[in-house]
N, C-alpha and C. Protein backbone atom coordinates (compact mmCIF):
# COMPACT_ATOMS: atom_id res chain seq x y z
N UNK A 1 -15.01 5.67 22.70
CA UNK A 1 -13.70 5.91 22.12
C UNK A 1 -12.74 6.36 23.20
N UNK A 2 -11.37 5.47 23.64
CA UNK A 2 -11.17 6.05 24.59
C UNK A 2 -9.76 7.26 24.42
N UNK A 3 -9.24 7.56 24.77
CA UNK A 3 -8.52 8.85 24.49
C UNK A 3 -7.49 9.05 25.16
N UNK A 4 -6.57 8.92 24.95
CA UNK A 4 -4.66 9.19 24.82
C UNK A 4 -3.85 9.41 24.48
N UNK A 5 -3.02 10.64 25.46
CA UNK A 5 -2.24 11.95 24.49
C UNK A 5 -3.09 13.11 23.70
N UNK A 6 -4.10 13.09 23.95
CA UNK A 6 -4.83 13.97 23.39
C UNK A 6 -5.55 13.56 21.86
N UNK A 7 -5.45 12.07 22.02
CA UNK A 7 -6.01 11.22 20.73
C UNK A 7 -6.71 10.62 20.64
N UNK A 8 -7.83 10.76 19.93
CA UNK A 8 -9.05 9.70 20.22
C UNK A 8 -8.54 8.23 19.37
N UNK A 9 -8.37 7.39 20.33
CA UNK A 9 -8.16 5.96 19.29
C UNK A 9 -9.42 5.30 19.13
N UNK A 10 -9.26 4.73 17.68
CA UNK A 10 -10.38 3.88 17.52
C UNK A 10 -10.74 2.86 18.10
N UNK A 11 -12.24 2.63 18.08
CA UNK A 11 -12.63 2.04 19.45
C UNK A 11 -12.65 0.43 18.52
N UNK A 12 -12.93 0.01 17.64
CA UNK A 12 -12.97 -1.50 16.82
C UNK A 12 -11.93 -1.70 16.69
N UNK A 13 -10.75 -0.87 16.68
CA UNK A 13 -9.82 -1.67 16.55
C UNK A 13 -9.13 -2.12 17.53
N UNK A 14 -7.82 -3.65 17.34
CA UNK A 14 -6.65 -4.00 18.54
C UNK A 14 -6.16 -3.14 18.67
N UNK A 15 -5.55 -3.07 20.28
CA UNK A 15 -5.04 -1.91 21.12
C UNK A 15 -3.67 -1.72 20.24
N UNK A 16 -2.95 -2.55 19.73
CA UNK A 16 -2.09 -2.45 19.07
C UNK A 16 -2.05 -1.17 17.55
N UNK A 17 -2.56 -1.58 16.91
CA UNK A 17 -3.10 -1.32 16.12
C UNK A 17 -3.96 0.20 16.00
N UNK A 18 -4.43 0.64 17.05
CA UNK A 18 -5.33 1.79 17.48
C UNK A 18 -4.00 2.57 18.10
N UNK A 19 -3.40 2.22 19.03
CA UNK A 19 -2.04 2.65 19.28
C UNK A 19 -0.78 3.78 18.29
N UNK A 20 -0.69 3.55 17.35
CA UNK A 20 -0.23 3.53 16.24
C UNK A 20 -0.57 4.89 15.86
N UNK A 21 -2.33 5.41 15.86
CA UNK A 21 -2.72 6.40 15.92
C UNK A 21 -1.84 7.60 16.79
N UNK A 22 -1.43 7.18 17.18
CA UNK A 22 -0.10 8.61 18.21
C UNK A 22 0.71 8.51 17.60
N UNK A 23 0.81 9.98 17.09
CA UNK A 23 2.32 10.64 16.65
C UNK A 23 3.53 10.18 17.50
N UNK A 24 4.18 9.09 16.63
CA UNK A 24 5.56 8.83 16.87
C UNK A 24 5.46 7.32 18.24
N UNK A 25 4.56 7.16 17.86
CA UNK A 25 4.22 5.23 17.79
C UNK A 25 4.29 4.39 16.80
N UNK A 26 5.06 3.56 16.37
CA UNK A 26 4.68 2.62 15.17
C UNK A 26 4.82 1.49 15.98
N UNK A 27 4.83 0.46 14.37
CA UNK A 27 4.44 -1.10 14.78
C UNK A 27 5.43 -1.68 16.32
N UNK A 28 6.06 -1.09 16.13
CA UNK A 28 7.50 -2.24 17.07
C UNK A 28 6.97 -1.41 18.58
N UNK A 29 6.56 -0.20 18.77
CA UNK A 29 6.67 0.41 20.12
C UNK A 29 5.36 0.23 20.44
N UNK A 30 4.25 0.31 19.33
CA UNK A 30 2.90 -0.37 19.96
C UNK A 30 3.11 -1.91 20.54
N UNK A 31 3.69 -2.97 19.91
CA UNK A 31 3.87 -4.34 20.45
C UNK A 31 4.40 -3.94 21.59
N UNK A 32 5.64 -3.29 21.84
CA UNK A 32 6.36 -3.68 23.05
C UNK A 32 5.34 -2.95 24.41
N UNK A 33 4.55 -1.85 23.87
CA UNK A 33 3.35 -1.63 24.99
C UNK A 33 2.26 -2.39 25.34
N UNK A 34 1.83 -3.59 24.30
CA UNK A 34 1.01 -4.10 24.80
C UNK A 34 1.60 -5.22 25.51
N UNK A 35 3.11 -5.88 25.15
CA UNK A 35 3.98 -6.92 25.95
C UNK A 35 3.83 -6.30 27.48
N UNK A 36 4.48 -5.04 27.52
CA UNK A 36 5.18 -4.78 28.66
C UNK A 36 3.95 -4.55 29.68
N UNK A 37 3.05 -3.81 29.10
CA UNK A 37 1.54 -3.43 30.01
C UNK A 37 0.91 -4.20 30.52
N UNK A 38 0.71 -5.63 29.64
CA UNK A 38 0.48 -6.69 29.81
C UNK A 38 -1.01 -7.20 29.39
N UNK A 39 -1.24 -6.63 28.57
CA UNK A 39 -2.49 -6.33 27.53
C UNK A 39 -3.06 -8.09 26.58
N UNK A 40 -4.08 -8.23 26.70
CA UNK A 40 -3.97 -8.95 25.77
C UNK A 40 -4.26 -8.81 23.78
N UNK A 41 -3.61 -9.54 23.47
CA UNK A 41 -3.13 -8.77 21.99
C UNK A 41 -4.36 -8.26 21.17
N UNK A 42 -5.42 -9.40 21.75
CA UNK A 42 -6.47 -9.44 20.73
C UNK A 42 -7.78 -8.46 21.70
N UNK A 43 -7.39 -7.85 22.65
CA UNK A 43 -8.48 -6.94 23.18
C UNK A 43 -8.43 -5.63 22.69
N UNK A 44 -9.60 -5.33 22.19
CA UNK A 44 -10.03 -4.18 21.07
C UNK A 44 -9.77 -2.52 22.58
N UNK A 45 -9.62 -1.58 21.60
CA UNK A 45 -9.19 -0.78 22.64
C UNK A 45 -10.56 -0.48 22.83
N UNK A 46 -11.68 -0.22 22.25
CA UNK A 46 -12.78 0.10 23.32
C UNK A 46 -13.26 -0.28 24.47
N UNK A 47 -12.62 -1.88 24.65
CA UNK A 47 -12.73 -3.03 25.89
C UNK A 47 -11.50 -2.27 27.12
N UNK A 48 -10.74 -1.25 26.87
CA UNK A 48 -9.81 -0.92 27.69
C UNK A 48 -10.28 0.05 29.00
N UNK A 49 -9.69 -0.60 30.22
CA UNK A 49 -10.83 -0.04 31.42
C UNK A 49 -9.67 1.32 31.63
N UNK A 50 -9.85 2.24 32.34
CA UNK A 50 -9.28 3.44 33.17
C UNK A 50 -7.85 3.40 33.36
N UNK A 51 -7.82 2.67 34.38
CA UNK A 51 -6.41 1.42 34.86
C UNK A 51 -5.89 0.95 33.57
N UNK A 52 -5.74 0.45 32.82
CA UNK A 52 -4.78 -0.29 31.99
C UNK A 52 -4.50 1.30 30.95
N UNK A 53 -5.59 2.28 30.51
CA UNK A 53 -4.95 3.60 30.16
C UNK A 53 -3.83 4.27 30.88
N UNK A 54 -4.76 4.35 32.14
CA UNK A 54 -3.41 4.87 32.80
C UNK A 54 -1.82 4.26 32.80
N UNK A 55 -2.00 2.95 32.67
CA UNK A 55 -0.96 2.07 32.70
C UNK A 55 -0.09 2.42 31.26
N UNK A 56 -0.67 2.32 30.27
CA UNK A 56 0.17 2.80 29.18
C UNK A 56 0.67 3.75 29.16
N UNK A 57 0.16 5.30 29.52
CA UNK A 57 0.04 6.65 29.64
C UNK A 57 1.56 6.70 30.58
N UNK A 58 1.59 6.11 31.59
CA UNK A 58 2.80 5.60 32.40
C UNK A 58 3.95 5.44 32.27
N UNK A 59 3.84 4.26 31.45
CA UNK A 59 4.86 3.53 30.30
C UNK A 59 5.65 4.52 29.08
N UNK A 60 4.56 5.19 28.90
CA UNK A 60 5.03 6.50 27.70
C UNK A 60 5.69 7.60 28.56
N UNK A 61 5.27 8.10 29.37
CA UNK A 61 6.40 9.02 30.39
C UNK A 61 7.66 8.28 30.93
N UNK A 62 7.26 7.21 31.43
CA UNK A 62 8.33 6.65 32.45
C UNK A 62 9.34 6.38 31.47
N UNK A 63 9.11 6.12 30.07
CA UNK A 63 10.53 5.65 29.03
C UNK A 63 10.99 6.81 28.25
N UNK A 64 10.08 8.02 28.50
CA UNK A 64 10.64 9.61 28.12
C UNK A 64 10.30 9.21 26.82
N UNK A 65 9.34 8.68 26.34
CA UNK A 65 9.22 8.56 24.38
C UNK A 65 8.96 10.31 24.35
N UNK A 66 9.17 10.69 22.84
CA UNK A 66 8.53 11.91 22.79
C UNK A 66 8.18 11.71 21.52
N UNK A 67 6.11 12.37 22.01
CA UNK A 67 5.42 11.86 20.86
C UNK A 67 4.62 12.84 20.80
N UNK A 68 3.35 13.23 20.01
CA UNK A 68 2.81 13.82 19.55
C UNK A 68 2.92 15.41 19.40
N UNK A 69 3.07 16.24 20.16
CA UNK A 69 2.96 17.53 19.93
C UNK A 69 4.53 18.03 20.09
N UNK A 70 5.03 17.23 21.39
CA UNK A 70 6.56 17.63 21.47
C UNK A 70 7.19 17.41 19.99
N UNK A 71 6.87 15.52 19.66
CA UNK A 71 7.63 15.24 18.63
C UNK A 71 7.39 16.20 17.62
N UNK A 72 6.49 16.98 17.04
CA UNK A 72 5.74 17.50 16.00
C UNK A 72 7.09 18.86 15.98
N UNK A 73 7.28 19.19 17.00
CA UNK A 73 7.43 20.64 17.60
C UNK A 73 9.36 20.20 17.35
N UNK A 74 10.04 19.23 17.74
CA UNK A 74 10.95 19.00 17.62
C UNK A 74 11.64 18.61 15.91
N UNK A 75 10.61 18.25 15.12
CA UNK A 75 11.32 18.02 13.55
C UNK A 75 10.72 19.06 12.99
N UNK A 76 10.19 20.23 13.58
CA UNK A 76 9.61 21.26 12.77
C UNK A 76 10.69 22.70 13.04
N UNK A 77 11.89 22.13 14.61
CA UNK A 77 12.45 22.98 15.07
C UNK A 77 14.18 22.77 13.95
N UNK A 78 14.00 21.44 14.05
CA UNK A 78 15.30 20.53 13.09
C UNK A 78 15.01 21.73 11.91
N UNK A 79 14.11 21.38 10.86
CA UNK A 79 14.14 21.68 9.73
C UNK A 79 13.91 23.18 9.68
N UNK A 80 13.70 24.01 10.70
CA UNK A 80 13.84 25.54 10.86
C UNK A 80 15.72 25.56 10.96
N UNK A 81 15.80 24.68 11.66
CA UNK A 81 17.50 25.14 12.02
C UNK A 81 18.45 25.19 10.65
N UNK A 82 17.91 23.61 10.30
CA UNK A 82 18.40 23.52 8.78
C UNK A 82 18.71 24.80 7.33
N UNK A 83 17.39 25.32 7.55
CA UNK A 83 16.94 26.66 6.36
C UNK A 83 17.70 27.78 7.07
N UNK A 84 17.94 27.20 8.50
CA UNK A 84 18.17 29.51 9.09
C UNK A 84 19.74 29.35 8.46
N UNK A 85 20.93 27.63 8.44
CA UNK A 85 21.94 27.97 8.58
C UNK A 85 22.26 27.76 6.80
N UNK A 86 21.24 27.58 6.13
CA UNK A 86 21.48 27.59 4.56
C UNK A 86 22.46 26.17 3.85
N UNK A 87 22.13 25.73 4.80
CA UNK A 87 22.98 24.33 4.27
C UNK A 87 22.30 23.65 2.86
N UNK A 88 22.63 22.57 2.42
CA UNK A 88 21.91 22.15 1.33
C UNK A 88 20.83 21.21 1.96
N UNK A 89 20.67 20.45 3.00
CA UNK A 89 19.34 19.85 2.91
C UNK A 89 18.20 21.01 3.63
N UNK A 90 18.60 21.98 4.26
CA UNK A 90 17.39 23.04 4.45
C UNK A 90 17.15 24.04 2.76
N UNK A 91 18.46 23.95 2.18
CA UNK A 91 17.45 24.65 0.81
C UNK A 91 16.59 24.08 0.01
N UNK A 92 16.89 22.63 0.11
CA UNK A 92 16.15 21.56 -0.85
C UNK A 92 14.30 21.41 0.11
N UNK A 93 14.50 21.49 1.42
CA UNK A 93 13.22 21.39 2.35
C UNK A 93 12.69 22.65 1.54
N UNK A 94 13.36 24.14 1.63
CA UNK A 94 12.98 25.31 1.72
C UNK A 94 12.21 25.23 0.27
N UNK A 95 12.43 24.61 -1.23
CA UNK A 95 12.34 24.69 -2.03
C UNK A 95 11.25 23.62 -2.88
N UNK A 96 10.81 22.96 -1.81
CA UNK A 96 10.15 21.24 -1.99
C UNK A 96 10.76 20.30 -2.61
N UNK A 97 12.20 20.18 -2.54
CA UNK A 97 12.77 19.43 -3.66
C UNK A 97 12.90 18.08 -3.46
N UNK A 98 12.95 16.89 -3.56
CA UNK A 98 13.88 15.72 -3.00
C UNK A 98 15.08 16.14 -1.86
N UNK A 99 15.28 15.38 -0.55
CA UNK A 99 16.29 15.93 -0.16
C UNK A 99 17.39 15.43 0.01
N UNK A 100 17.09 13.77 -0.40
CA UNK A 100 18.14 12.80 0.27
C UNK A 100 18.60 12.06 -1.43
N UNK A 101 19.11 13.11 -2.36
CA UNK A 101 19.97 13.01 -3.54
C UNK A 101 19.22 12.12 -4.29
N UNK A 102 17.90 12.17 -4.78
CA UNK A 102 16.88 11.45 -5.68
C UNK A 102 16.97 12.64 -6.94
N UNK A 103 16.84 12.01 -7.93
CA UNK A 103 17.16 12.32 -9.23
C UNK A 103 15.65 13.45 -9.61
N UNK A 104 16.32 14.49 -10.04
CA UNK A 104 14.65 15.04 -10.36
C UNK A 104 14.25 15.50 -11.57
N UNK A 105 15.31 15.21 -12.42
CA UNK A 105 14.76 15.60 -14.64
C UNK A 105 13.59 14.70 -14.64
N UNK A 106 13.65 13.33 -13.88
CA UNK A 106 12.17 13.08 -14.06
C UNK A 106 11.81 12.43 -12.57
N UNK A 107 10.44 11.96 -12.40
CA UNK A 107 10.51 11.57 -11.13
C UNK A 107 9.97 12.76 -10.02
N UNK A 108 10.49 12.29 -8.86
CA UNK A 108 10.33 13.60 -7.95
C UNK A 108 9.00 14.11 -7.76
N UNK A 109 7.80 13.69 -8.22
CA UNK A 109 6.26 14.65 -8.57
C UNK A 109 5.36 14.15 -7.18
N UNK A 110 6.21 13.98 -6.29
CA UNK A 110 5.45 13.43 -4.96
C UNK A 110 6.05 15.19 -4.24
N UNK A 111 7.14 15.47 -4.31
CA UNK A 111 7.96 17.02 -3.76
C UNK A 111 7.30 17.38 -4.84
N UNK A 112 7.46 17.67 -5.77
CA UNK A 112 7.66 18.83 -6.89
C UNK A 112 6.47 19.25 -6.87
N UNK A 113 4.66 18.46 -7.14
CA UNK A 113 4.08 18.64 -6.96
C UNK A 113 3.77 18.15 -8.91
N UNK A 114 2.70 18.66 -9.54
CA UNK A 114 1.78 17.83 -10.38
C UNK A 114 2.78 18.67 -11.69
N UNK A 115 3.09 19.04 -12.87
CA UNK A 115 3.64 19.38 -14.02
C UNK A 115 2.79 20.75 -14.23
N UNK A 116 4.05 21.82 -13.68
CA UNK A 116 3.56 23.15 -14.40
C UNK A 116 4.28 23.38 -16.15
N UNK A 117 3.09 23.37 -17.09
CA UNK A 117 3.98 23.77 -18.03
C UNK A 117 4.62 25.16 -18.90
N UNK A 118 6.06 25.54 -19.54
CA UNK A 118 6.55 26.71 -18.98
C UNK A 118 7.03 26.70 -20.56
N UNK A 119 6.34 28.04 -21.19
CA UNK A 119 6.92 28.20 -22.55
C UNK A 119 6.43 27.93 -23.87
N UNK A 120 4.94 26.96 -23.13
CA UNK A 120 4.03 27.21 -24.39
C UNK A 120 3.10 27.80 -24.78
N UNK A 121 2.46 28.56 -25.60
CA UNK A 121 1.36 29.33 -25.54
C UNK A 121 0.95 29.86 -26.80
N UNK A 122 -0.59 29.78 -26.63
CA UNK A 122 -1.40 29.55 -27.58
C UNK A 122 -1.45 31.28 -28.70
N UNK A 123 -1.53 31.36 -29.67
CA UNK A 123 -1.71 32.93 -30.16
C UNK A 123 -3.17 32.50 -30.86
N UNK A 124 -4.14 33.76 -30.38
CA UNK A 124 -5.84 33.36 -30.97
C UNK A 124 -5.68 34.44 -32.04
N UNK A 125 -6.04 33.97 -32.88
CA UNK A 125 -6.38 34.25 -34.57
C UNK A 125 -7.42 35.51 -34.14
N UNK A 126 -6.97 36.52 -35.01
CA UNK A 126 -7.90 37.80 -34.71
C UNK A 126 -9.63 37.92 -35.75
């Protein structure tokens, strides 16, 4: 399994594809690493020698991406800034709500979380 950024990628899968596995890689920036590296598409990343790691590893500094722990550290610093200055999309983060004006009388149970119910209750017969 070979290991980059501090990520073990899977070893059966295309380098493409195994790629992806790093925080703040998707489809379009894995392709353009295996274009630019010069990779072939269909070589599984366990087939990947020292040299062509390093070569990617390269490619990810030399274009300043910022990915895994920075990136993590940078939308965790956003949405602190958001809540300290009380705006409305840090109260809606602060509160689990929808944040980007999605309707929530119904709906919403991906934020909201599963149906607490509020106001009914049972009286046991003595």
């Amino acid at each position: 399994m070979p290991r980059l950024l501090g990520v073990e990628l899977p070893a059966k899968k295309k380098v493409a594809y195994s790629l992806r596995y790093i925080y703040g890689i998707g489809p379009a920036r894995a392709e353009k690493i295996v274009a630019t590296v010069g990779l072939d598409p269909n070589l599984r990343s366990s087939d990947l020698t020292e040299e062509q790691l390093s070569k990617i590893l390269h490619l990810i500094t030399e274009n300043k991406w910022v990915v895994e722990g920075d990136l993590r550290r940078e939308i965790a610093g956003n949405l602190k800034r958001l809540q300290a200055i009380n705006c409305y999309r840090g109260v809606r983060h602060r509160r689990g709500l929808p944040v980007r004006g999605q309707r929530t009388s119904t709906n919403a149970r991906t934020r909201k979380g599963p149906r607490k119910t509020v106001g009914v209750t049972k009286v046991k017969e003595v």
